[in-house]
C-alpha atoms as a PDB file:
ATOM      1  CA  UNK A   1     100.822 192.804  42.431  1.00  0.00           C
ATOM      2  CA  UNK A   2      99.441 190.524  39.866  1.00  0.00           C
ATOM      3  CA  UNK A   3     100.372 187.262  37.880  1.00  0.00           C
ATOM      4  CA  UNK A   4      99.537 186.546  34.765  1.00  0.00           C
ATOM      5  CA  UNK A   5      96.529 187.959  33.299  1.00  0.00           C
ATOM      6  CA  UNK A   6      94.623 188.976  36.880  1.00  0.00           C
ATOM      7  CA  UNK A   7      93.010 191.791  37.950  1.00  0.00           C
ATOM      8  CA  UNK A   8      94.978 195.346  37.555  1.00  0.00           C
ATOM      9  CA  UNK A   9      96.278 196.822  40.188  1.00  0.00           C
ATOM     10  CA  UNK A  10      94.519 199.636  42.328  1.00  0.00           C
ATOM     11  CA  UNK A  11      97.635 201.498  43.293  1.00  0.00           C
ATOM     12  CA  UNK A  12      98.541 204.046  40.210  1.00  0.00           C
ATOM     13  CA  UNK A  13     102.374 203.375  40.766  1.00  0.00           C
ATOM     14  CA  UNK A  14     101.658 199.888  39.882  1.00  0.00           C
ATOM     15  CA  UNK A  15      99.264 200.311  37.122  1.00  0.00           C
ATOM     16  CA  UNK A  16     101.919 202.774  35.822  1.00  0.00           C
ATOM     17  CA  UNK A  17     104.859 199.734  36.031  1.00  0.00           C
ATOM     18  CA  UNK A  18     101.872 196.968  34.858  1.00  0.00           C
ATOM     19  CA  UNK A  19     101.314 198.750  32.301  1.00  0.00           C
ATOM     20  CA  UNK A  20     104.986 199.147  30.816  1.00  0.00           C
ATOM     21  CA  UNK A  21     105.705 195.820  31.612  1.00  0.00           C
ATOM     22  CA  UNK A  22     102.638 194.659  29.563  1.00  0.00           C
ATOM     23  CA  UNK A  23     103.347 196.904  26.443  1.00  0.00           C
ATOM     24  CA  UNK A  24     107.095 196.579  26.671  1.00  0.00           C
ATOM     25  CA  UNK A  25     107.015 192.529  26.735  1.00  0.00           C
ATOM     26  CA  UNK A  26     108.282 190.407  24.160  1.00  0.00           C
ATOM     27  CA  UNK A  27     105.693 188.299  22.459  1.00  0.00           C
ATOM     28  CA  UNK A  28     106.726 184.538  22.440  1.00  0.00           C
ATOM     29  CA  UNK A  29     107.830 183.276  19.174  1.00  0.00           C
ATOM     30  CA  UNK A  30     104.634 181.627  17.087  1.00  0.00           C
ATOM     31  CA  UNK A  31     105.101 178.450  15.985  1.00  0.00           C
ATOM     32  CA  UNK A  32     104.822 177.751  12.179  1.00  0.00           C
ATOM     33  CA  UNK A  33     101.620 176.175  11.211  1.00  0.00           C
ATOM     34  CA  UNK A  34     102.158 172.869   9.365  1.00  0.00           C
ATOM     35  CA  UNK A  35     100.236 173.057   6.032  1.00  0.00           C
ATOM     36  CA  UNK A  36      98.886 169.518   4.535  1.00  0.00           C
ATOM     37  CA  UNK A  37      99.643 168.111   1.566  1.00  0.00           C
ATOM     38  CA  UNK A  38      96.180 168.003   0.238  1.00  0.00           C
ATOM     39  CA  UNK A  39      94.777 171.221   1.738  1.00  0.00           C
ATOM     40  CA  UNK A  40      91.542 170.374   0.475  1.00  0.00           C
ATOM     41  CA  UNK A  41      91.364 167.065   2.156  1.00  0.00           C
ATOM     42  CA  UNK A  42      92.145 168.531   5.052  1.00  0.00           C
ATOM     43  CA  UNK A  43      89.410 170.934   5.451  1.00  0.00           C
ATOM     44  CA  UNK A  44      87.012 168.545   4.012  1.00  0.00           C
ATOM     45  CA  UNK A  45      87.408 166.255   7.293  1.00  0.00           C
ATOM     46  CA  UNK A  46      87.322 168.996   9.734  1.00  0.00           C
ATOM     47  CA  UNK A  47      83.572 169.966   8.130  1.00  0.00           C
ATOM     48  CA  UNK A  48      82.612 166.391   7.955  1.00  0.00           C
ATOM     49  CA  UNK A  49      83.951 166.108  12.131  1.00  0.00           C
ATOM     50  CA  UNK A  50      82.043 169.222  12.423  1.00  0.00           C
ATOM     51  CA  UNK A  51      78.750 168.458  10.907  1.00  0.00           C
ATOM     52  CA  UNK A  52      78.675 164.717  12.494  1.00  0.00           C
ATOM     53  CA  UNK A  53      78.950 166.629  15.728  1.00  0.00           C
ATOM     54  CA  UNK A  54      76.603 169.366  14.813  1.00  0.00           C
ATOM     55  CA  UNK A  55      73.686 167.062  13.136  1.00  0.00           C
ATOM     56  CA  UNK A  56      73.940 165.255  16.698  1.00  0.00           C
ATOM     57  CA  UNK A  57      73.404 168.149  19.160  1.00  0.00           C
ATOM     58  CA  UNK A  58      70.505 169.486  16.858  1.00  0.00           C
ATOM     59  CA  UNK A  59      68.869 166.425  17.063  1.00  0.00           C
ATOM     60  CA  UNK A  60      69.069 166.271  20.777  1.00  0.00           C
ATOM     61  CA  UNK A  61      67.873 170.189  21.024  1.00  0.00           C
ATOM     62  CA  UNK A  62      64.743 170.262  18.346  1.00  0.00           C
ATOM     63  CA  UNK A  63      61.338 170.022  19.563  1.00  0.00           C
ATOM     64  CA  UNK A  64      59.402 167.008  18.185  1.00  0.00           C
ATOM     65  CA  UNK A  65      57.114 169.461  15.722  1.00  0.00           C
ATOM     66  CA  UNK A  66      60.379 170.683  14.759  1.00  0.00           C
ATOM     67  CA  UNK A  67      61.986 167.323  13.957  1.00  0.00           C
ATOM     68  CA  UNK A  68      58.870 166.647  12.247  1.00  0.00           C
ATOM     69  CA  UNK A  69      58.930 169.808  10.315  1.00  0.00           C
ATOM     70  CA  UNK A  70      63.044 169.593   9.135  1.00  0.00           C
ATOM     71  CA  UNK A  71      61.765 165.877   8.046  1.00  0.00           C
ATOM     72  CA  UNK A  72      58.635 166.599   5.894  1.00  0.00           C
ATOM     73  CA  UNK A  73      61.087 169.794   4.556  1.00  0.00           C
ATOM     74  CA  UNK A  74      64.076 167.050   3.572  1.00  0.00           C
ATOM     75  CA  UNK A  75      61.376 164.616   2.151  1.00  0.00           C
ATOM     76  CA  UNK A  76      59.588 167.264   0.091  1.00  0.00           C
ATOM     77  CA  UNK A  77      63.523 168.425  -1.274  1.00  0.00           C
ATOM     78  CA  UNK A  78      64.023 164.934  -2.108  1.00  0.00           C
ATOM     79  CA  UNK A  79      61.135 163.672  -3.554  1.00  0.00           C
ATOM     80  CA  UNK A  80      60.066 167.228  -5.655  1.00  0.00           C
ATOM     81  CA  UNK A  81      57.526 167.673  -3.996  1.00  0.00           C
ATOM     82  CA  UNK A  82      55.623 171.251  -3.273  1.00  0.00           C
ATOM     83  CA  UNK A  83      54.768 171.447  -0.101  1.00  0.00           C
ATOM     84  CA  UNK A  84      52.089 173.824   0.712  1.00  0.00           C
END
C-alpha cells in the first residue's frame, strides 16, 4: 500500500479502497488567516521584500549589453530624453 501522497497502487482492489479512502477523507480544518490592521501596509512591504529580492537576482542574471541597455533606458526616462 501507500502513505501519504505516493505512488497508486497497481492492484485494482487497492486502487478501488485508495481511492474511497482519498475521496471519503475529511479535510483538516483551515486555519483563519489573520488580516492586518493596515491592509495596505501590509502588502506594500511584501512588494517592497519582493522587488529588493527581484532587482538583485536580475542584476546577477543580465548580460553586460543588457545592463547597459536597462541603464541608458532608465537615464533617458529620467532625464526626457529621446533616445533613438
Amino acid at each position: 500500500m501507500t502513505i501519504g501522497k505516493g505512488k497508486r497502487p497497481r492492484d485494482p482492489n487497492q486502487l478501488a479502497k485508495w481511492i474511497v479512502e482519498q475521496s471519503t477523507a475529511e479535510a483538516p480544518a483551515e486555519q483563519p488567516v489573520s488580516v492586518p490592521a493596515n491592509l495596505s501596509q501590509y502588502m506594500a512591504a511584501m512588494g517592497r521584500k519582493g522587488g529588493m529580492v527581484g532587482g538583485k537576482r536580475r542584476l546577477v542574471t543580465m548580460t553586460a549589453t543588457q545592463r547597459k541597455k536597462a541603464a541608458q533606458k532608465a537615464a533617458a526616462a529620467r532625464w526626457g530624453k529621446k533616445s533613438g
